[in-house]
N, C-alpha and C. Protein backbone atom coordinates (compact mmCIF):
# COMPACT_ATOMS: atom_id res chain seq x y z
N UNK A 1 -15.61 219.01 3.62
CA UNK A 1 -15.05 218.12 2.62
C UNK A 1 -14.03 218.90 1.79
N UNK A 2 -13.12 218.62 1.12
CA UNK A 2 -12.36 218.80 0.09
C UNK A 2 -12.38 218.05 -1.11
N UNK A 3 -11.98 219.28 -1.97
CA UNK A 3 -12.07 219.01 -3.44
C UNK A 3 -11.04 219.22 -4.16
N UNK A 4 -10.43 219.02 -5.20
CA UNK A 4 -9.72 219.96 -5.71
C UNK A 4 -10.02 220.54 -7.17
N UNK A 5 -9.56 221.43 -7.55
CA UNK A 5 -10.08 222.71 -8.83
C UNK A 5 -8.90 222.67 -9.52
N UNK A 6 -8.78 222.22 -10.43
CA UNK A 6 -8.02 222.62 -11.65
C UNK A 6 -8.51 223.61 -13.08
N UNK A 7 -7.78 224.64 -13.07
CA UNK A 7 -7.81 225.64 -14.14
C UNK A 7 -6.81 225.34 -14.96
N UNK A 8 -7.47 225.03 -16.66
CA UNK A 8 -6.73 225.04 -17.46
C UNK A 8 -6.82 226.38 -18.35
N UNK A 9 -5.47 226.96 -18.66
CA UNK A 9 -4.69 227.54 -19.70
C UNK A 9 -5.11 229.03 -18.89
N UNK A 10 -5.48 229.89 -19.37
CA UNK A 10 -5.93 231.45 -18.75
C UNK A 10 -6.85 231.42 -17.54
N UNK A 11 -7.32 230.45 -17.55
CA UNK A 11 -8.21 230.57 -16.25
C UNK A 11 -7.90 230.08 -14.44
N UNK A 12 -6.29 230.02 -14.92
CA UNK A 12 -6.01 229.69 -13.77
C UNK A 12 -5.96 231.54 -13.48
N UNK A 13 -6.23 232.29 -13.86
CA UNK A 13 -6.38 233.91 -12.99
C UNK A 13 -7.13 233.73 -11.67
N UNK A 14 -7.74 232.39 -11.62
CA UNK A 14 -8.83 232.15 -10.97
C UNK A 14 -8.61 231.94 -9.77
N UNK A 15 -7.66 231.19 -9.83
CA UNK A 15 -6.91 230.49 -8.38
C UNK A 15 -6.16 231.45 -8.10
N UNK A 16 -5.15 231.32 -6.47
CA UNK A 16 -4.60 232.49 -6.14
C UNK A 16 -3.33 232.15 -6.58
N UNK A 17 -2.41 233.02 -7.41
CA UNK A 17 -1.24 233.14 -7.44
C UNK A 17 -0.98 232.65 -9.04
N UNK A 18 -2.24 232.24 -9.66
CA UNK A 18 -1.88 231.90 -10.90
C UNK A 18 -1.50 230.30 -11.10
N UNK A 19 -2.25 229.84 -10.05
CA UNK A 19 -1.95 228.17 -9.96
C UNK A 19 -2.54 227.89 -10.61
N UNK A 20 -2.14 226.51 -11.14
CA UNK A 20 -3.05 225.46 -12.16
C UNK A 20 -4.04 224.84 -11.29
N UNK A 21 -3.74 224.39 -10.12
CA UNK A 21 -4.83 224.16 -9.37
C UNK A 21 -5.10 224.09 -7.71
N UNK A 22 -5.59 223.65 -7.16
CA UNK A 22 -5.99 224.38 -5.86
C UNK A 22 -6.80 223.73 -4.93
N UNK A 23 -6.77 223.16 -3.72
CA UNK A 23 -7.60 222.11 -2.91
C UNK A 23 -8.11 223.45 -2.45
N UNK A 24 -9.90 222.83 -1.95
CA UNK A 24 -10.82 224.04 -1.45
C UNK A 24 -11.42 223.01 -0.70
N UNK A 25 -11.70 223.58 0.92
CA UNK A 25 -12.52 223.12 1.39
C UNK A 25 -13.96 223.77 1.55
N UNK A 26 -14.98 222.83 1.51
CA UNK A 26 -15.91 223.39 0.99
C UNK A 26 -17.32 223.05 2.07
N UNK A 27 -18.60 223.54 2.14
CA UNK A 27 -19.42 222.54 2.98
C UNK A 27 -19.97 221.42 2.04
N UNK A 28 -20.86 220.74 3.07
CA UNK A 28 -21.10 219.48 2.64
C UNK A 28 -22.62 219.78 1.89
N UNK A 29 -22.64 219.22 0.62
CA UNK A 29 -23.59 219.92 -0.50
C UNK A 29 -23.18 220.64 -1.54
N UNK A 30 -22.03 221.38 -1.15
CA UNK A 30 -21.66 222.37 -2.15
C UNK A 30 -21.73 221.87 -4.05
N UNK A 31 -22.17 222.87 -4.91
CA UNK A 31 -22.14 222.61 -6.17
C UNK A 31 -21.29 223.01 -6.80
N UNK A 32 -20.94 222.74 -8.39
CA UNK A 32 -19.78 223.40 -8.98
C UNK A 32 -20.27 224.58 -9.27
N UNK A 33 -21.48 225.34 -9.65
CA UNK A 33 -21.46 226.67 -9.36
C UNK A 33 -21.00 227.35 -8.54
N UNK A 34 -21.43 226.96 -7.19
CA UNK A 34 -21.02 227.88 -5.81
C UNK A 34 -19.21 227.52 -6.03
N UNK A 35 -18.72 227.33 -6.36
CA UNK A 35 -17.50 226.93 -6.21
C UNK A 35 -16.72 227.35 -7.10
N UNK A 36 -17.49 227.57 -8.52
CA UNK A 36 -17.25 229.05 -9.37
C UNK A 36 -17.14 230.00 -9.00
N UNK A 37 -18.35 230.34 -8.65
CA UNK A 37 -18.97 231.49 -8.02
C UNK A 37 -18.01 232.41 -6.61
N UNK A 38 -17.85 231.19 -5.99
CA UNK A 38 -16.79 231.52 -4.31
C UNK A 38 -15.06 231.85 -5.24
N UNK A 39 -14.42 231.11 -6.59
CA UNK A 39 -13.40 231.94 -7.14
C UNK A 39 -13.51 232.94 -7.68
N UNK A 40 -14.65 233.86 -8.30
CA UNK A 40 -14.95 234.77 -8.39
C UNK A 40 -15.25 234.37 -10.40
N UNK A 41 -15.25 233.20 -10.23
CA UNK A 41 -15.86 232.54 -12.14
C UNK A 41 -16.33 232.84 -12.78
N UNK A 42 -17.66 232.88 -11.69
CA UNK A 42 -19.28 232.12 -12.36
C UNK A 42 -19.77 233.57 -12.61
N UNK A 43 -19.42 234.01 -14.05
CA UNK A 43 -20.02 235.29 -15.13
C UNK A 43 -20.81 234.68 -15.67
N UNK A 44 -21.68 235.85 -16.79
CA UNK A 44 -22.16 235.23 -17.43
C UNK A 44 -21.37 235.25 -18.83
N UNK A 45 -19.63 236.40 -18.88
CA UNK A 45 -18.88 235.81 -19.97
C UNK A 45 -18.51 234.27 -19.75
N UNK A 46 -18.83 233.90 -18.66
CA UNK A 46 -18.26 232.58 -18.65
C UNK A 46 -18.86 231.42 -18.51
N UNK A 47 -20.17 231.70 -19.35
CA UNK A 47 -20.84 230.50 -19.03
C UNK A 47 -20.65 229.37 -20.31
N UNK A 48 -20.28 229.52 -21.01
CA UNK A 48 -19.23 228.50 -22.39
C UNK A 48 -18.43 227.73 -21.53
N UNK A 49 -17.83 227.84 -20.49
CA UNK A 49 -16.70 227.18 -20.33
C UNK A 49 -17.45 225.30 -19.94
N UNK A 50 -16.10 224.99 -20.22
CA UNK A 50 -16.80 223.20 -20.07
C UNK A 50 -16.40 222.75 -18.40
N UNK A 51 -16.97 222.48 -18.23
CA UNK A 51 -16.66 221.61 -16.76
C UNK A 51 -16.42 220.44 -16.58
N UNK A 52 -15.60 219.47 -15.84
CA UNK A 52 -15.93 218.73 -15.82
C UNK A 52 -15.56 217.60 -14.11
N UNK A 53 -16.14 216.52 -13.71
CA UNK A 53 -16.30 216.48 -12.50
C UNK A 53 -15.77 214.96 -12.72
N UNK A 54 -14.71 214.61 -11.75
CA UNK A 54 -13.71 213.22 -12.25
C UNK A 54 -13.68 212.80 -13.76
N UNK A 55 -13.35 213.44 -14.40
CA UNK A 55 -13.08 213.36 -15.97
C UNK A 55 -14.50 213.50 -16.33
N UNK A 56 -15.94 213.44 -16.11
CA UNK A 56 -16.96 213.93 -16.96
C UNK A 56 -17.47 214.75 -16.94
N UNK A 57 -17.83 215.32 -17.37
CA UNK A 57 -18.49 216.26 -18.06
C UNK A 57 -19.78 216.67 -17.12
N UNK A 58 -19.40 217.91 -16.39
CA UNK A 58 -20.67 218.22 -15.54
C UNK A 58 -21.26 219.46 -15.59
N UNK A 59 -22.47 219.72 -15.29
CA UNK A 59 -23.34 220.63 -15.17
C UNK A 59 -23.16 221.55 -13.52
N UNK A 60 -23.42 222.59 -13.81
CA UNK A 60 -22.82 223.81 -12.69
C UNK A 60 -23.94 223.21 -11.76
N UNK A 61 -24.96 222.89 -11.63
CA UNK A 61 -25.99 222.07 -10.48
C UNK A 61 -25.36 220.88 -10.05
N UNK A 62 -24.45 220.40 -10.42
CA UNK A 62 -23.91 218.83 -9.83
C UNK A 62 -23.67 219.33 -8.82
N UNK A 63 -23.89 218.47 -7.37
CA UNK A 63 -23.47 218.53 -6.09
C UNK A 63 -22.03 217.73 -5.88
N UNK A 64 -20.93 218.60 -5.27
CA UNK A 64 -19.49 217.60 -5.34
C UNK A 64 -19.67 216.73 -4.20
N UNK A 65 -18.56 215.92 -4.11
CA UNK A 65 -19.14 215.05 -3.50
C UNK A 65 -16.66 215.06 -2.76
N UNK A 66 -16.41 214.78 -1.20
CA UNK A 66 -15.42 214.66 -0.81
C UNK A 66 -14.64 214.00 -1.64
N UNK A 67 -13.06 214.57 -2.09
CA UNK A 67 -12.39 214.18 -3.09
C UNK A 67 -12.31 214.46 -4.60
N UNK A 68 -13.53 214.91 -5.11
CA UNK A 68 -13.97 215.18 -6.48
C UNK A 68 -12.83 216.34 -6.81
N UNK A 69 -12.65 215.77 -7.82
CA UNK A 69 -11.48 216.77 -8.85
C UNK A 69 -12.40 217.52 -10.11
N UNK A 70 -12.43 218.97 -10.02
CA UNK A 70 -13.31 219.86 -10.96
C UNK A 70 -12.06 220.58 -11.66
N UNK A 71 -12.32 219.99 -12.86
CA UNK A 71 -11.57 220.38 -14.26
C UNK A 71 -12.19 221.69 -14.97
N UNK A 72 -11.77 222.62 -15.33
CA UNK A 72 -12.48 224.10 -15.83
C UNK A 72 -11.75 223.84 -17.10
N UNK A 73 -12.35 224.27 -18.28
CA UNK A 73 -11.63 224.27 -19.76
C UNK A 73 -12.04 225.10 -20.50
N UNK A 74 -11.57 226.00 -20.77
CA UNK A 74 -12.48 227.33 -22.20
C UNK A 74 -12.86 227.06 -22.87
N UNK A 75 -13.67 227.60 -23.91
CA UNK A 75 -14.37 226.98 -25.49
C UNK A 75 -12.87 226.71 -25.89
N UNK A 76 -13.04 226.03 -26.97
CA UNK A 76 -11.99 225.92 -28.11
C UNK A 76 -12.56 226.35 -29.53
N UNK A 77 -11.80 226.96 -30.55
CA UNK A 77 -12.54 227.34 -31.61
C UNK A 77 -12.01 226.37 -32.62
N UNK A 78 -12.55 226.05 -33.51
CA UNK A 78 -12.01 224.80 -34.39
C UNK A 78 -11.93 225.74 -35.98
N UNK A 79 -11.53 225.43 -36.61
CA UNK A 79 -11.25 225.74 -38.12
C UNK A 79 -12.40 225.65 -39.26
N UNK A 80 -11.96 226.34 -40.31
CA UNK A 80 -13.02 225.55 -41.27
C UNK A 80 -12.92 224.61 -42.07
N UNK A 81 -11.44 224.68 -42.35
CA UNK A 81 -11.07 223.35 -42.54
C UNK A 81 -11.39 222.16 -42.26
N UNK A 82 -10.98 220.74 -42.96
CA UNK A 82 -11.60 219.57 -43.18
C UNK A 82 -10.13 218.72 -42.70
N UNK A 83 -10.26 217.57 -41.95
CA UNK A 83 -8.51 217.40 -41.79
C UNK A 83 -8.67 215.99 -42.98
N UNK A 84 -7.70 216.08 -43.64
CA UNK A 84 -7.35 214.61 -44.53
C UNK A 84 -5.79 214.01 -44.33
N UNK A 85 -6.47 212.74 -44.39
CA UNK A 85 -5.05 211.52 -44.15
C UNK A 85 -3.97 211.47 -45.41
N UNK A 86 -3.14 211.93 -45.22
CA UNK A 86 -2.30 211.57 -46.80
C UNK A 86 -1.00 211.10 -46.22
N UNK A 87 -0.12 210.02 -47.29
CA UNK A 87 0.99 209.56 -46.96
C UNK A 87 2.11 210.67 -45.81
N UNK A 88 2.35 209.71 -44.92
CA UNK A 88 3.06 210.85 -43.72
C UNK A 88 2.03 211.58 -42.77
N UNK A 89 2.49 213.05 -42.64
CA UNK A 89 1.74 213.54 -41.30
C UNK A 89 0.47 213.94 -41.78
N UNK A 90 -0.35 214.24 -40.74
CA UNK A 90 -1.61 214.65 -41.15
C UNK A 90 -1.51 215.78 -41.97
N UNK A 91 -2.22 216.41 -42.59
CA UNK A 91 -2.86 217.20 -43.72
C UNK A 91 -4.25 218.15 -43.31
N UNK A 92 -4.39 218.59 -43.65
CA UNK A 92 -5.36 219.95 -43.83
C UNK A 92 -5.83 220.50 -45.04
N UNK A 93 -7.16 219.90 -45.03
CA UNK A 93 -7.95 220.36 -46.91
C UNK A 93 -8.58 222.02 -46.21
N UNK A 94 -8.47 223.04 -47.34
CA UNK A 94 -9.02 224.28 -46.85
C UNK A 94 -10.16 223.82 -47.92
């Protein structure tokens, strides 16, 4: 079966050549771990990262299934900031 793997932002190191993303053929069963794991991923610095399997949100045990598109995304760090609405563009309360 085939799948395809998309790496967003730094983690396309992952794929060869620095691609954003990448058709893999794979056997039939395969999970998104092993499929981490076979780009050389699946650390345990990298176990934060979000996954996700036709736009939701999946767990490294999901079995793919022919066609499935696997989205990779890093943490994001958010602020401490509070965001507020004021006349015009958005705003930022510290």
């Amino acid at each position: 079966m085939t799948v395809t793997v998309v790496m967003h932002g730094t983690l396309r190191r992952f794929l060869p050549e620095g691609a954003a993303r990448a058709t893999l053929h794979l056997r039939d069963g395969a999970t998104i771990g092993e499929v981490l794991a076979e780009l050389g991923a699946e650390t345990a610095e990298h176990d934060t990262w979000l996954v996700a399997r036709n736009e939701a949100l999946a767990e490294r045990d999901h079995v793919l299934g022919p066609g499935d598109v696997v989205d990779c995304f890093e943490p994001l760090a958010g602020g401490a900031g509070r965001a507020t609405r004021e006349a015009g563009p958005c705003r930022y309360a510290t």
